[in-house]
N, C-alpha and C. Protein backbone atom coordinates (compact mmCIF):
# COMPACT_ATOMS: atom_id res chain seq x y z
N UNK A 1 -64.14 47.66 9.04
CA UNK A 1 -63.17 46.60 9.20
C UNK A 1 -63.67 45.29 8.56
N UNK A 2 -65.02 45.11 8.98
CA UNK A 2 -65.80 43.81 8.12
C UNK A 2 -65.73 43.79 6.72
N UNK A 3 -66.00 44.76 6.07
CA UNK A 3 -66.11 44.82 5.17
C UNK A 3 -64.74 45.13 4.12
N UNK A 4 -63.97 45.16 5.38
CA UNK A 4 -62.55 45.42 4.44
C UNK A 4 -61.83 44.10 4.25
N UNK A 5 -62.22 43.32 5.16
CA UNK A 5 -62.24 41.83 5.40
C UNK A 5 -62.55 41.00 4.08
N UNK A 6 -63.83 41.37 4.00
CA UNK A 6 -64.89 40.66 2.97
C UNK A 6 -63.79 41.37 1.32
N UNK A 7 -63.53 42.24 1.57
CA UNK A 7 -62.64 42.81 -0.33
C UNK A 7 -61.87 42.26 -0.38
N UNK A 8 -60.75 41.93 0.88
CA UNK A 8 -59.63 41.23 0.48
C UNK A 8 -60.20 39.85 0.56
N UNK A 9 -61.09 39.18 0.85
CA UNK A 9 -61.16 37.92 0.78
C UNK A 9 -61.73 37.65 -0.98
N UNK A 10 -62.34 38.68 -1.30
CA UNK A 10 -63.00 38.64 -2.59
C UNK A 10 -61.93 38.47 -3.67
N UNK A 11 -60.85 39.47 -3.14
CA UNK A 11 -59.86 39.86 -4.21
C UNK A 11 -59.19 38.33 -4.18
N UNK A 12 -58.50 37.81 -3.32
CA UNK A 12 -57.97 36.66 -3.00
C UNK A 12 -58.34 36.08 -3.93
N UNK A 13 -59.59 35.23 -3.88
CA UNK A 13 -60.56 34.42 -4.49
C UNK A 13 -60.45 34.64 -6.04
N UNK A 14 -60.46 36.00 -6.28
CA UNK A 14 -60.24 36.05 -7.62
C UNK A 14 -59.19 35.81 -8.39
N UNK A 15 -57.75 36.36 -7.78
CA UNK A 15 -56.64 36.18 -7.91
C UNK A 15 -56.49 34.46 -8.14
N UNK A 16 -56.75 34.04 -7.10
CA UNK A 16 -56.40 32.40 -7.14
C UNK A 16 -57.51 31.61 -8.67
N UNK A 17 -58.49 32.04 -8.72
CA UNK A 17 -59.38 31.74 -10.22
C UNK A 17 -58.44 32.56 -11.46
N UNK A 18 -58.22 33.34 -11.46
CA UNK A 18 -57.45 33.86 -12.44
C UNK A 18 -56.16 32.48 -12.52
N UNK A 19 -55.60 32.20 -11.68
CA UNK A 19 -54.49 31.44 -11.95
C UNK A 19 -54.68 30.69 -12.76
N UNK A 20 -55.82 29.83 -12.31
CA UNK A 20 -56.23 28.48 -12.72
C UNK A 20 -57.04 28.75 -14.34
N UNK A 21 -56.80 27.59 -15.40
CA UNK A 21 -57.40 27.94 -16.34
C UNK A 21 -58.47 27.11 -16.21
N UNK A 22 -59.91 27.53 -17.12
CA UNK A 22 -60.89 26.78 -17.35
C UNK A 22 -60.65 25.64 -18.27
N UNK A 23 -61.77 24.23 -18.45
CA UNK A 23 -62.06 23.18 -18.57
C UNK A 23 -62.09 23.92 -20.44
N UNK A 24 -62.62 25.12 -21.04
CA UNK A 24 -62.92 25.49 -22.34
C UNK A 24 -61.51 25.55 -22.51
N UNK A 25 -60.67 26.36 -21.91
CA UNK A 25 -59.58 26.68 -22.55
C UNK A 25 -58.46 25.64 -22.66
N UNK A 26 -58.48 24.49 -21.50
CA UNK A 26 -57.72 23.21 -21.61
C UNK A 26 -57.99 22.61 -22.97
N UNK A 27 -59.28 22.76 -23.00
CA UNK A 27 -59.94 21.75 -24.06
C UNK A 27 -59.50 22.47 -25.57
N UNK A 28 -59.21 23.83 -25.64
CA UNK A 28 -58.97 24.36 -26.75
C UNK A 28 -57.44 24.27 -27.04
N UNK A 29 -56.54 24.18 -26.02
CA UNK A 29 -55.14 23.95 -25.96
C UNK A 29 -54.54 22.82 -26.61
N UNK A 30 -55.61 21.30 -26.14
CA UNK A 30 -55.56 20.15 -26.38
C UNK A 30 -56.44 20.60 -28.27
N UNK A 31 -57.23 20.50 -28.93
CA UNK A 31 -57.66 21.10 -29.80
C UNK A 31 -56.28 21.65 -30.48
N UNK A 32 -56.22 22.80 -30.28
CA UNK A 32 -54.98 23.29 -31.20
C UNK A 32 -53.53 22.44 -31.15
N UNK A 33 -53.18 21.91 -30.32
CA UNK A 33 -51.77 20.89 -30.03
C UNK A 33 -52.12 19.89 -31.15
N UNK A 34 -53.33 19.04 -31.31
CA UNK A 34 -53.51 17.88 -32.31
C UNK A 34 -53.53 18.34 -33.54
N UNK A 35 -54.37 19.53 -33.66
CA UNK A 35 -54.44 19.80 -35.36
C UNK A 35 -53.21 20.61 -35.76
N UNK A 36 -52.36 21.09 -35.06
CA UNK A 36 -50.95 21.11 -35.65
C UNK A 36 -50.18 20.28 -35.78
N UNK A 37 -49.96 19.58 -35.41
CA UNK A 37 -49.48 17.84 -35.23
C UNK A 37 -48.97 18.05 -37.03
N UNK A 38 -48.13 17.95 -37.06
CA UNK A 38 -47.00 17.98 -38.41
C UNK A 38 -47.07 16.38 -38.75
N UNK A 39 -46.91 15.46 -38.05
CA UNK A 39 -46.75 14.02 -38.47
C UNK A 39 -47.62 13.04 -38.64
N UNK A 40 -49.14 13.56 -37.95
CA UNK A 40 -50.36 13.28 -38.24
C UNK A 40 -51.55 14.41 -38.82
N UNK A 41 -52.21 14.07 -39.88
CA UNK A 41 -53.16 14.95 -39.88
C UNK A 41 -54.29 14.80 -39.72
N UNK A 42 -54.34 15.46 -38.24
CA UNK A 42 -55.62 14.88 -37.65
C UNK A 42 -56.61 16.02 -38.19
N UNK A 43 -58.07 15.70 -38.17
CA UNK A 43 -59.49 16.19 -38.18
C UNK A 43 -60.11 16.28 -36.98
N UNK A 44 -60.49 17.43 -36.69
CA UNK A 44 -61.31 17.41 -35.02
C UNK A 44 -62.81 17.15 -36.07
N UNK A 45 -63.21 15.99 -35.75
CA UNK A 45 -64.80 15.54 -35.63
C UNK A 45 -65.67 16.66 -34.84
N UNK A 46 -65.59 17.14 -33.46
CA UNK A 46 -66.07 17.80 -33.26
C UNK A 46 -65.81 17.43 -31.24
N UNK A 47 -66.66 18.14 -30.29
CA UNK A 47 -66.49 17.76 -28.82
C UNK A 47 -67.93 17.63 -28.29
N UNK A 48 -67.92 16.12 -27.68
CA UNK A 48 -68.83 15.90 -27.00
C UNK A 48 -68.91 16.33 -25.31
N UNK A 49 -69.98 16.98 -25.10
CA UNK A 49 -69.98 17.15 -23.51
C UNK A 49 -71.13 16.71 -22.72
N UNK A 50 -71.36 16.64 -21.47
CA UNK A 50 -72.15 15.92 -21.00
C UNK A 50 -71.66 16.21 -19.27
N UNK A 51 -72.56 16.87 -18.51
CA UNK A 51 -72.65 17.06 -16.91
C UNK A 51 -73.15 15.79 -16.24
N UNK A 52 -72.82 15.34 -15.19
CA UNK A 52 -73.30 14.30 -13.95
C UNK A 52 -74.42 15.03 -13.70
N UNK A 53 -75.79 14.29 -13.78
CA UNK A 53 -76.74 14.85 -12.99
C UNK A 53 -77.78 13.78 -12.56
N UNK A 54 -78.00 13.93 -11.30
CA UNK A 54 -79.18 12.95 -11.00
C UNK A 54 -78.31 11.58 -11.30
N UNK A 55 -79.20 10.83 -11.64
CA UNK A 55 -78.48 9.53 -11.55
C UNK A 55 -77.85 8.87 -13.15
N UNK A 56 -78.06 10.17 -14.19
CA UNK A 56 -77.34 9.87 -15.06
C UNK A 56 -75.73 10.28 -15.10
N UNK A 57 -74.64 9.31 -15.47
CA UNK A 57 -73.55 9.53 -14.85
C UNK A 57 -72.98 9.48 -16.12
N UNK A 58 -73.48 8.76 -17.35
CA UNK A 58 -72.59 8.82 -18.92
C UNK A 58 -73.61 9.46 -19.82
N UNK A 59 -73.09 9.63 -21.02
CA UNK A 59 -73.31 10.34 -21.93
C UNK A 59 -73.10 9.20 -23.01
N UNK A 60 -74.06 8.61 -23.99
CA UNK A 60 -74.05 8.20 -25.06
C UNK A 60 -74.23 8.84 -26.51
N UNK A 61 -73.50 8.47 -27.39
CA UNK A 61 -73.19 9.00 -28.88
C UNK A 61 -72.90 7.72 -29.81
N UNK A 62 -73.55 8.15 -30.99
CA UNK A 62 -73.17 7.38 -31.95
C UNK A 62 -72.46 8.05 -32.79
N UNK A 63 -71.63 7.51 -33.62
CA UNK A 63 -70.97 8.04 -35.10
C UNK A 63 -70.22 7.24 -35.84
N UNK A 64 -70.60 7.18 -37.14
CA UNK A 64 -70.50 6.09 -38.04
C UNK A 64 -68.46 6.27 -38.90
N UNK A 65 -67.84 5.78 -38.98
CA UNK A 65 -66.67 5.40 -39.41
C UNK A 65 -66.36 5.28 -40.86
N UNK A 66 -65.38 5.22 -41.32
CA UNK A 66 -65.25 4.34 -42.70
C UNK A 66 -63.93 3.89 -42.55
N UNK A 67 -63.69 2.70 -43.27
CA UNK A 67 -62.73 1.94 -43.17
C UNK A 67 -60.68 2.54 -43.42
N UNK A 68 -60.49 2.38 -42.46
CA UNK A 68 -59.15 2.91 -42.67
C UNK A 68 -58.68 4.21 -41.73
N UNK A 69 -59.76 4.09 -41.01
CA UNK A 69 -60.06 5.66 -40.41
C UNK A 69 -59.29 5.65 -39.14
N UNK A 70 -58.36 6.08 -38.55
CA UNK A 70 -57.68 6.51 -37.46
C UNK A 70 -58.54 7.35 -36.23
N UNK A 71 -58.90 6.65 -34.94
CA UNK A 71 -59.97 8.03 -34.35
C UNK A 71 -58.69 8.26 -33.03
N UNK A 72 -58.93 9.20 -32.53
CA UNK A 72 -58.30 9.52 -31.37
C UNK A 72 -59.25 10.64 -30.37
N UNK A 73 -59.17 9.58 -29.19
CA UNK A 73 -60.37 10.46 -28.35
C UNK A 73 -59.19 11.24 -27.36
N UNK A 74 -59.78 12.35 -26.46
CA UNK A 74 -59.23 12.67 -25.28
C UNK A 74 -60.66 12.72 -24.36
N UNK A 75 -60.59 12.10 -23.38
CA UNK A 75 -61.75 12.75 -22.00
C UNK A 75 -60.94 13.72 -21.71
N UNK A 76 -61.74 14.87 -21.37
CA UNK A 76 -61.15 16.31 -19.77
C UNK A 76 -62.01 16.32 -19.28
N UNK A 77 -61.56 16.16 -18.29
CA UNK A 77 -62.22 17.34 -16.84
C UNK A 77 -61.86 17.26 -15.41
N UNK A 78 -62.39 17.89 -14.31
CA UNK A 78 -61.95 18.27 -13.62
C UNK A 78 -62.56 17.47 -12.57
N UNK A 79 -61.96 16.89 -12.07
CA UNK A 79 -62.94 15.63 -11.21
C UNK A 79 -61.85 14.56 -9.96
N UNK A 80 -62.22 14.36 -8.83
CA UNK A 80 -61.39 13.10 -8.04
C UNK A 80 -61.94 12.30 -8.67
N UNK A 81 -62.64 12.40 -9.11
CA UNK A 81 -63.54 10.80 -9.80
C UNK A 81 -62.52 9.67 -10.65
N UNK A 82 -63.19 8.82 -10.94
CA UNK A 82 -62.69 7.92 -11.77
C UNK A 82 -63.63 8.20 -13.30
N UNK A 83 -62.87 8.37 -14.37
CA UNK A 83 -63.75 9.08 -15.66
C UNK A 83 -63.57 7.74 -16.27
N UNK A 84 -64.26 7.88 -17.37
CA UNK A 84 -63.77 6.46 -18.58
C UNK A 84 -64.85 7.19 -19.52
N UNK A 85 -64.02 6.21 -21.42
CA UNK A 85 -64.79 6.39 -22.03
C UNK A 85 -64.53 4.92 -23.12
N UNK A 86 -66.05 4.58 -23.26
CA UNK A 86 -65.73 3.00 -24.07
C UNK A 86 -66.62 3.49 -25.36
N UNK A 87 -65.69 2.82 -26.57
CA UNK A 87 -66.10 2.65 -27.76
C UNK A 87 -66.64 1.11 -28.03
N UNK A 88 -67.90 0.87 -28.24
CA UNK A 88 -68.34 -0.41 -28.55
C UNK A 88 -69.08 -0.41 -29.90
N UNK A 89 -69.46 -2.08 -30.50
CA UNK A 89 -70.00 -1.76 -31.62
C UNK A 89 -71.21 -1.99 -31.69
N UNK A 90 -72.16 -2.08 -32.83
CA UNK A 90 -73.22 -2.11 -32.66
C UNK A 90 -74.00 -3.58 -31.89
N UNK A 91 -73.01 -4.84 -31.58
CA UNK A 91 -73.60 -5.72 -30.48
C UNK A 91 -73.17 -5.60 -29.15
N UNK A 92 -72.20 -4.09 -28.90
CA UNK A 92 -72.00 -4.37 -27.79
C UNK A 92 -70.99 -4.46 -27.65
N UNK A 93 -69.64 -4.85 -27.99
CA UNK A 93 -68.81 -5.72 -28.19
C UNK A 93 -67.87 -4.50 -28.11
N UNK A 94 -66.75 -4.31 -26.98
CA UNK A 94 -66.01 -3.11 -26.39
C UNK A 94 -65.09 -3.46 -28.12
N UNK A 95 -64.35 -2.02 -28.12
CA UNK A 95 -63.82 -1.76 -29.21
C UNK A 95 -62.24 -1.74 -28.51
N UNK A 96 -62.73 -0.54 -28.14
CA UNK A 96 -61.19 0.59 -27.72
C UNK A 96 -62.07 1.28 -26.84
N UNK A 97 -60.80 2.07 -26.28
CA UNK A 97 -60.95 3.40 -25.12
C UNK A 97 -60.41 3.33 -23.67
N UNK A 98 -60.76 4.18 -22.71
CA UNK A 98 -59.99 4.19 -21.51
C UNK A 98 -59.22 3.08 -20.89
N UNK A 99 -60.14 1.58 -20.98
CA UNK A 99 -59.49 0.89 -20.68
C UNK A 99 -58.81 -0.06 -21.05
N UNK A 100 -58.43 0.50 -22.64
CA UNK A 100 -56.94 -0.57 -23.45
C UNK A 100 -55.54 0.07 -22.27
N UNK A 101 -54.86 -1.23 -22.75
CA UNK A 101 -53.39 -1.33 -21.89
C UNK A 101 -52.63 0.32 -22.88
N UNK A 102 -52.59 0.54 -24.10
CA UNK A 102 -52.23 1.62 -24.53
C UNK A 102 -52.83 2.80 -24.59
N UNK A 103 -53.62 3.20 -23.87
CA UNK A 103 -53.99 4.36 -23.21
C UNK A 103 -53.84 5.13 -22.29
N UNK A 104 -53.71 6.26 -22.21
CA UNK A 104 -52.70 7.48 -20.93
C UNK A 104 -53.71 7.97 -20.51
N UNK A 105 -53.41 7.51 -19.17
CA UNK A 105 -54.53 8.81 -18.16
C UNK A 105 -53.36 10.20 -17.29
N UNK A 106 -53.35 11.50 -17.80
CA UNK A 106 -52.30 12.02 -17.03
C UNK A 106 -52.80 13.56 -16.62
N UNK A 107 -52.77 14.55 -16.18
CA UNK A 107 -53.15 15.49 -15.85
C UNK A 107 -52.43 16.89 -16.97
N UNK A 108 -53.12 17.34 -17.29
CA UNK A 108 -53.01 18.54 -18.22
C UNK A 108 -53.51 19.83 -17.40
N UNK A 109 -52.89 20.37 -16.69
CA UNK A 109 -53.04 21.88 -16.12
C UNK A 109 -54.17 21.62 -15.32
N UNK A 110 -54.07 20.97 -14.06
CA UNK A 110 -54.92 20.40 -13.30
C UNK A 110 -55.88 19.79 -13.64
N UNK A 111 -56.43 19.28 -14.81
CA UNK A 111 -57.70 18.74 -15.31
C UNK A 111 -56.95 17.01 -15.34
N UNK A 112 -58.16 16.64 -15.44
CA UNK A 112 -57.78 14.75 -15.75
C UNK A 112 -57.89 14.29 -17.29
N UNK A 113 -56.83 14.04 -18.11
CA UNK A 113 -57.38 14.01 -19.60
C UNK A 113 -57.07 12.51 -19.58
N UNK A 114 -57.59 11.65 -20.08
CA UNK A 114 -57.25 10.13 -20.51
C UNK A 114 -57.19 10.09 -22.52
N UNK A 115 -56.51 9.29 -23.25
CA UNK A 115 -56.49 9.57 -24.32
C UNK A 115 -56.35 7.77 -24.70
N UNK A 116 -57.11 7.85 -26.04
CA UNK A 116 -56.80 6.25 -27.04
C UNK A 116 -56.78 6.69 -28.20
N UNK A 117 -56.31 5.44 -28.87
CA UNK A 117 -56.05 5.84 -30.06
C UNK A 117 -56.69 4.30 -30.48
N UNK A 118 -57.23 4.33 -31.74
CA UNK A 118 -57.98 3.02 -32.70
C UNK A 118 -57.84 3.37 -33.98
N UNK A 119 -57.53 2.16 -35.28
CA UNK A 119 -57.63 2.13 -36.36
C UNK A 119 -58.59 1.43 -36.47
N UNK A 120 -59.68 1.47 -37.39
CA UNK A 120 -60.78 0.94 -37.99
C UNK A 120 -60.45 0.26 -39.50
N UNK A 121 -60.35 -0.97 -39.45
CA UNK A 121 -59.98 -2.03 -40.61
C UNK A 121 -61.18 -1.92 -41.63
N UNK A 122 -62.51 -1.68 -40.63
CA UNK A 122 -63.92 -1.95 -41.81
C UNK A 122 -64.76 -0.98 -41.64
N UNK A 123 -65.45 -0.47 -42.64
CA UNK A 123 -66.72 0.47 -41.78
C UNK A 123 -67.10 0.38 -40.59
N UNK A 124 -67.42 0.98 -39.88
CA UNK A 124 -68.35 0.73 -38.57
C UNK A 124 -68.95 1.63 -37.93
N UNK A 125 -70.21 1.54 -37.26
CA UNK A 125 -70.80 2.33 -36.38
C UNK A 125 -69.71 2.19 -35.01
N UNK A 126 -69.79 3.60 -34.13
CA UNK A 126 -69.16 3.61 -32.82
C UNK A 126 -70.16 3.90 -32.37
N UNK A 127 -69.98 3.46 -30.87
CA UNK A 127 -70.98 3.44 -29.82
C UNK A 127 -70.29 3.88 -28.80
N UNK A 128 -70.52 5.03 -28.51
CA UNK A 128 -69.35 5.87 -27.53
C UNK A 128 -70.10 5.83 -26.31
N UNK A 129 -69.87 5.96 -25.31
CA UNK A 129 -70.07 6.53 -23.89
C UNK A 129 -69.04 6.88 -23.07
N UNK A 130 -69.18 7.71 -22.29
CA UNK A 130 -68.57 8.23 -21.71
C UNK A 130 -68.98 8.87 -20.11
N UNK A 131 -68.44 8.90 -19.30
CA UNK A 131 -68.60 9.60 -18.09
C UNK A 131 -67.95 9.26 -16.56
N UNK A 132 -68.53 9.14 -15.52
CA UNK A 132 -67.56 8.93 -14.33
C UNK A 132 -68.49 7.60 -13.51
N UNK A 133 -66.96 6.98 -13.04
CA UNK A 133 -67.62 5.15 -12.21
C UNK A 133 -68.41 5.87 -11.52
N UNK A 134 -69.82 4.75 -11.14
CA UNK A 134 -70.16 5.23 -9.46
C UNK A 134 -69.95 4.96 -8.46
N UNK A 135 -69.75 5.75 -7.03
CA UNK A 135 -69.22 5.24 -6.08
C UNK A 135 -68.12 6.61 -5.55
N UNK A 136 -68.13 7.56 -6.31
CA UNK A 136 -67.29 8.86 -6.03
C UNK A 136 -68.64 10.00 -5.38
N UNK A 137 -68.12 10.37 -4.40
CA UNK A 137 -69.50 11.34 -3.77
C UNK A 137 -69.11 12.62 -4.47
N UNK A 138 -68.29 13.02 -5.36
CA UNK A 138 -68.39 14.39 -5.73
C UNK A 138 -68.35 14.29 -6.98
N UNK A 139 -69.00 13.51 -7.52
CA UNK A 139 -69.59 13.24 -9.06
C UNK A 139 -70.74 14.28 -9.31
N UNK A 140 -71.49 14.50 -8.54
CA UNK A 140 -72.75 15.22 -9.42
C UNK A 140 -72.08 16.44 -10.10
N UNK A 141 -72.77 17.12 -11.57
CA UNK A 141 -72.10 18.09 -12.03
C UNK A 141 -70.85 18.16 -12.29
N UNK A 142 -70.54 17.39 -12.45
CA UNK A 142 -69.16 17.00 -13.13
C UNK A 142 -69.48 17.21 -14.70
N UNK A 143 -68.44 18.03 -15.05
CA UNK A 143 -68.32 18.32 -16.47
C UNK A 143 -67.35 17.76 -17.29
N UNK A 144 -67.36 17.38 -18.51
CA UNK A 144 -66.99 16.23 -19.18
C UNK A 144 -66.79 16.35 -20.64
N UNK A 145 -65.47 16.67 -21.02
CA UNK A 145 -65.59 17.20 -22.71
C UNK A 145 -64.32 16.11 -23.05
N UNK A 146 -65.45 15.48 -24.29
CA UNK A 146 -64.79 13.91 -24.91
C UNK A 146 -64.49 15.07 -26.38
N UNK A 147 -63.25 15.25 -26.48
CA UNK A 147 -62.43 15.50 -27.87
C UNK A 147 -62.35 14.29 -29.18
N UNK A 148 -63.24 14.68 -30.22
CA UNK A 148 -62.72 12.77 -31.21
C UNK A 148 -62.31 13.89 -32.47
N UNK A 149 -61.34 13.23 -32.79
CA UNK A 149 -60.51 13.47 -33.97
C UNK A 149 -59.98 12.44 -34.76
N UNK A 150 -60.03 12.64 -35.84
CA UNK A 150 -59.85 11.64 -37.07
C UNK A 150 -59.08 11.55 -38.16
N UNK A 151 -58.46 10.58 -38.69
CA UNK A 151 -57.25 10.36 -40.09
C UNK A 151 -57.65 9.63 -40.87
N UNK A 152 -58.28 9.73 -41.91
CA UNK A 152 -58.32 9.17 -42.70
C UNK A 152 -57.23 8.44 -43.31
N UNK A 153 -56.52 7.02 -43.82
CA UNK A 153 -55.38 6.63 -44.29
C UNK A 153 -55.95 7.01 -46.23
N UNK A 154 -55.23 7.32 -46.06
CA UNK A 154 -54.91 7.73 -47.59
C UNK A 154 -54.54 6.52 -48.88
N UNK A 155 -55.73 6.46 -49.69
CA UNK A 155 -55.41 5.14 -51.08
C UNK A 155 -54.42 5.57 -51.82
N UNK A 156 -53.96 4.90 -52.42
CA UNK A 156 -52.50 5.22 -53.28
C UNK A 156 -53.22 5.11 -54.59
């Protein structure tokens, strides 16, 4: 009887994970939705990730720009937390990201995605970070995939 207990609780468990999709496959959904994008042609740069651990809570990256360049980030993941991600330049000096007034924080298949968008007028280094405020107790191990994709504007 215990143990018949313990299968259906197993099966349950699985059933209900099956429902739900993973943080890879959100992230690949979001991925394929942009680079079909008919009216922009975006470039996936590539995906940054980065876990909560210990008392490191962001993830820093650099990557250098060229003038004219369109970037568009997405944060995912799966978190009560409060996430953010700031683009600054090389003094420091906030750019863009989570917290411009034109940026969407909204939920994509239970995950938390926030998204910005920036044009770059001049070359520049970015100074990315990314990760979750502190002050949320279920931050540790929190997983964290920053999507950057890119447009070059085109010379005539």
């Amino acid at each position: 009887m215990r143990t018949l207990l313990i299968i259906i609780c197993l099966i349950g468990i699985r059933l209900h994970a099956n429902g739900q999709r993973s943080l890879e496959e959100v992230h690949d959904r979001i991925k394929e939705s942009q680079l079909s994008d008919e009216k922009f042609k975006w470039k996936h740069f590539g995906t940054l990730n980065f876990e909560v651990a210990g008392t490191q809570n962001a993830g820093d990256y650099k990557l250098n720009i060229e003038a004219g360049t369109t970037v568009r980030m997405y944060l995912l993941s799966k978190t009560e937390c409060i996430t953010y991600f700031d683009v600054r330049d090389p003094q420091t000096r906030y750019v863009f990201g989570s917290n411009n007034k034109n940026s969407l924080e909204t939920e994509v298949e239970g995950f938390k995605a926030t998204t910005a968008v920036y044009t770059y007028e001049k070359d520049a280094t970015m100074a990315i970070r990314f990760g979750v405020r502190w002050g949320c107790p279920r931050m540790q191990r929190t997983k964290l995939k920053l999507l950057v994709f890119y447009q070059i504007k085109e010379t005539e």
